[in-house]
C-alpha atoms as a PDB file:
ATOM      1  CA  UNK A   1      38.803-118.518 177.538  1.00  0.00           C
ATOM      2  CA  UNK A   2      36.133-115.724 177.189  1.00  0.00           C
ATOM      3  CA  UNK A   3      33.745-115.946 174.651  1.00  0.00           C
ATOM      4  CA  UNK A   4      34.413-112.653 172.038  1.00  0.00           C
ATOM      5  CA  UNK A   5      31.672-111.668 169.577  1.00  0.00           C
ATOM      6  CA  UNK A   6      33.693-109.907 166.862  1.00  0.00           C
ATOM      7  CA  UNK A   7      31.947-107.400 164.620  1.00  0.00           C
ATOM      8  CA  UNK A   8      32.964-105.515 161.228  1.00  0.00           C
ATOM      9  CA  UNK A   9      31.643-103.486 158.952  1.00  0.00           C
ATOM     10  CA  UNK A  10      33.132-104.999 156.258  1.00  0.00           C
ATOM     11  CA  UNK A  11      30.862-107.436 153.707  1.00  0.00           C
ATOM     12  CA  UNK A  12      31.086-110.144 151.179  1.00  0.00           C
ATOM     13  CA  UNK A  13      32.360-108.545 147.664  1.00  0.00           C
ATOM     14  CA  UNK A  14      34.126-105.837 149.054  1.00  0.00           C
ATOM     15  CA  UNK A  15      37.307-104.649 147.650  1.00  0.00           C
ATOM     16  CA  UNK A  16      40.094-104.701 150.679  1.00  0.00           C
ATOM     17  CA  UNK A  17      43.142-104.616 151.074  1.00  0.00           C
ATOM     18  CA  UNK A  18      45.596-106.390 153.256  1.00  0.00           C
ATOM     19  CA  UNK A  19      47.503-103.824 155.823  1.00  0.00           C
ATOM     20  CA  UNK A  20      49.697-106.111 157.451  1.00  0.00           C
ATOM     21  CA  UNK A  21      51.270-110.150 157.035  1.00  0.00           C
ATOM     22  CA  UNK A  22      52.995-111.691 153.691  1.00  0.00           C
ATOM     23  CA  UNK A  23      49.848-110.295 151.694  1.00  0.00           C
ATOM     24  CA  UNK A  24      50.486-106.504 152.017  1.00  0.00           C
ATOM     25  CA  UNK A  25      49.573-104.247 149.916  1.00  0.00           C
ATOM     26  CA  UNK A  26      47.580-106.751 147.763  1.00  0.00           C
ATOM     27  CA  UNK A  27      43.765-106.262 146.819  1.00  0.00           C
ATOM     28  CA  UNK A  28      41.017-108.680 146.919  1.00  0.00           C
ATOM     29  CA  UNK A  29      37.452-109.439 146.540  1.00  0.00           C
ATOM     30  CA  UNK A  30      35.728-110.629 149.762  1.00  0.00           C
ATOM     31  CA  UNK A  31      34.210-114.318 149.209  1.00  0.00           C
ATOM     32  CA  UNK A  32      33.539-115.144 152.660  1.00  0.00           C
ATOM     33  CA  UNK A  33      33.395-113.235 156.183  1.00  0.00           C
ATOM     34  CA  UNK A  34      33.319-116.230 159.315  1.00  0.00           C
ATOM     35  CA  UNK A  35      32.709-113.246 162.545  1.00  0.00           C
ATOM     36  CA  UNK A  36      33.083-116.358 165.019  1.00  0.00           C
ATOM     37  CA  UNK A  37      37.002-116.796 164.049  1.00  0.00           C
ATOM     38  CA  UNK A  38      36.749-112.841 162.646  1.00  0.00           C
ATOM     39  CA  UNK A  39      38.485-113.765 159.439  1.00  0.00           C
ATOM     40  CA  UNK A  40      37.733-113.617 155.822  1.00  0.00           C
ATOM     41  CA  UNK A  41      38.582-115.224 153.249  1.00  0.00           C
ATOM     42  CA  UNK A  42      39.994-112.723 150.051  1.00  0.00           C
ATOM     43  CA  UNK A  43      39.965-113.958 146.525  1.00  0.00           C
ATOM     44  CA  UNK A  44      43.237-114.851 145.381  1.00  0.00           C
ATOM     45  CA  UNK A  45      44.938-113.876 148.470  1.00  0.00           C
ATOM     46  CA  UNK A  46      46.768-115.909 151.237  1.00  0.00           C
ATOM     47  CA  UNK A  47      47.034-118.927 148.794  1.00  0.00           C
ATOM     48  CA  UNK A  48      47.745-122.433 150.795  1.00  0.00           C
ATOM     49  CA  UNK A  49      48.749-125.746 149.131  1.00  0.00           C
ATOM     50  CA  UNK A  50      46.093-128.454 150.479  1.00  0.00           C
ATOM     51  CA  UNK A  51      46.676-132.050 149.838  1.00  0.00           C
ATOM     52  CA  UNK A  52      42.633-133.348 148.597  1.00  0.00           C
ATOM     53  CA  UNK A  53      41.704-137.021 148.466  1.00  0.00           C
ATOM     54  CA  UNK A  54      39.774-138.597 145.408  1.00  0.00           C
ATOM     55  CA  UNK A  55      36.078-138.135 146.229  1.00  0.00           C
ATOM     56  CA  UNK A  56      34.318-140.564 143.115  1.00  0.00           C
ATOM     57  CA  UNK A  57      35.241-141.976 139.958  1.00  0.00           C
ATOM     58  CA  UNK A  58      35.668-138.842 138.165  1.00  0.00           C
ATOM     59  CA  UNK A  59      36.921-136.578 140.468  1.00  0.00           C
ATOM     60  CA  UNK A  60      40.702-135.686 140.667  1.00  0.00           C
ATOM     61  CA  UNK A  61      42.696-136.077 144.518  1.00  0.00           C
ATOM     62  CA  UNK A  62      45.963-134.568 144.320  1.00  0.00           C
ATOM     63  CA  UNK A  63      47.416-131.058 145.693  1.00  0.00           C
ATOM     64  CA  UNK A  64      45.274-128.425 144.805  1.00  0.00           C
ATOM     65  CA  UNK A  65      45.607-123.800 145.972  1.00  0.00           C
ATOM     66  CA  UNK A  66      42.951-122.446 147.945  1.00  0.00           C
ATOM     67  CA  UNK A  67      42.790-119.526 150.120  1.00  0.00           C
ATOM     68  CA  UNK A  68      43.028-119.014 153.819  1.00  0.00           C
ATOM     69  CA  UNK A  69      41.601-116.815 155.829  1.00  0.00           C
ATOM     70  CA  UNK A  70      43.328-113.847 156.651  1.00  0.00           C
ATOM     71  CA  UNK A  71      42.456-111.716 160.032  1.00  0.00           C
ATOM     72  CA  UNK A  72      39.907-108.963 159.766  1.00  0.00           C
ATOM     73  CA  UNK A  73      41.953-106.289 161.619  1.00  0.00           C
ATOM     74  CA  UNK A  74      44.706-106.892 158.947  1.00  0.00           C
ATOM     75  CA  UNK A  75      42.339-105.602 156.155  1.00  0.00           C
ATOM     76  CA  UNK A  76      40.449-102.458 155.072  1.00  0.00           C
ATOM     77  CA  UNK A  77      38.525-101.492 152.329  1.00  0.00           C
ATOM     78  CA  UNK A  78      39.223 -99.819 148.978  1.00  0.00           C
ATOM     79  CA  UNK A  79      37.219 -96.440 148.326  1.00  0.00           C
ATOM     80  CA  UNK A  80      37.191 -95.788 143.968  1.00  0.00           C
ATOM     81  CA  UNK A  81      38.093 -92.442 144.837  1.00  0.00           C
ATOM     82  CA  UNK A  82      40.825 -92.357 147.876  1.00  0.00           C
ATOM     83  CA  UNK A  83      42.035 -96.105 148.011  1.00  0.00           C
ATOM     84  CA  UNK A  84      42.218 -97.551 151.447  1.00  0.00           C
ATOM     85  CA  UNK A  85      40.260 -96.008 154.105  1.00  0.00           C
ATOM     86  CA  UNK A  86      38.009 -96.388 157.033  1.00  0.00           C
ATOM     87  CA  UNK A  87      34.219 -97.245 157.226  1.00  0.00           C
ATOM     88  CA  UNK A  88      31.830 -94.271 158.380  1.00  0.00           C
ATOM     89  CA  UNK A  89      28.038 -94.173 158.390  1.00  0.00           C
ATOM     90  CA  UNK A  90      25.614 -91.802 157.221  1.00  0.00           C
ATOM     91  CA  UNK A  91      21.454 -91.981 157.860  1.00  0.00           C
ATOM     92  CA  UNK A  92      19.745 -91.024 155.361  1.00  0.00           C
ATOM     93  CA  UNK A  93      16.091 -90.487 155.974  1.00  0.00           C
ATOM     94  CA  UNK A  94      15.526 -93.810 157.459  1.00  0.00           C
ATOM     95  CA  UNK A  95      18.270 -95.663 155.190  1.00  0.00           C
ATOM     96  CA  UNK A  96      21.886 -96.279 156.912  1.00  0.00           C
ATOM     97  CA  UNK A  97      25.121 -95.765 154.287  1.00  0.00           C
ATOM     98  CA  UNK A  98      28.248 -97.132 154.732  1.00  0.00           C
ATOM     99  CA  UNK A  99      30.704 -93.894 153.682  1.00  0.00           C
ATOM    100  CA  UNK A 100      34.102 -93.177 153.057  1.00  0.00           C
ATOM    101  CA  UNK A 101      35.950 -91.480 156.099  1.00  0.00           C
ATOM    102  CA  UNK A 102      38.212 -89.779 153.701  1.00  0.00           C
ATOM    103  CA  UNK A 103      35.947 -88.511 150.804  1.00  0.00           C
ATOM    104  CA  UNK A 104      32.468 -88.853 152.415  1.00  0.00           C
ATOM    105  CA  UNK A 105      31.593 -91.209 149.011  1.00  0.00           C
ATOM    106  CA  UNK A 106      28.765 -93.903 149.236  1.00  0.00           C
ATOM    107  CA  UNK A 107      30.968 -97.908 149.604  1.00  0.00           C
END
């Protein structure tokens, strides 16, 4: 299998939006962006039961909700203005800007 390098323009505490998969339609802060995999993992999204063992004395085993990671292609972000959109760039003197494709608005 060939090694893929994925990219995004997407970063952690982002609002996105899931486009696509049992989540649609739901919004989400980014917590965690793995490129190898290209996944991320959205707060409160894509919630998976996960069966934990007892760690020390104090701590509690037992079935606890986390997230999984949902694809990046399956997400995009949330402009204030617009609501989902696309990421564009702007230069700025010698400053780079992620912008709204929609509005033109700084993300």
């Amino acid at each position: 299998m060939i090694d893929q390098k994925h990219t995004t323009k997407l970063k952690k505490d982002d609002t996105v939006q899931v486009i696509s998969g049992k989540e649609r339609g739901k919004q989400g802060k980014v917590v965690k962006i793995d490129l190898a995999k290209g996944r991320a993992i959205v707060q409160g999204l894509n919630m998976v039961k996960k069966a934990m063992r007892k760690r020390s004395q104090n701590d509690r085993g037992g079935i606890v909700e986390i997230e999984a990671p949902i694809r990046l292609s399956n997400m995009m972000i949330v402009c204030k203005k617009c609501g989902p959109t696309r990421i564009g760039y702007k230069i700025e003197g010698d400053a780079k800007k992620r912008v709204c494709r929609k509005c033109g608005e700084a993300l």
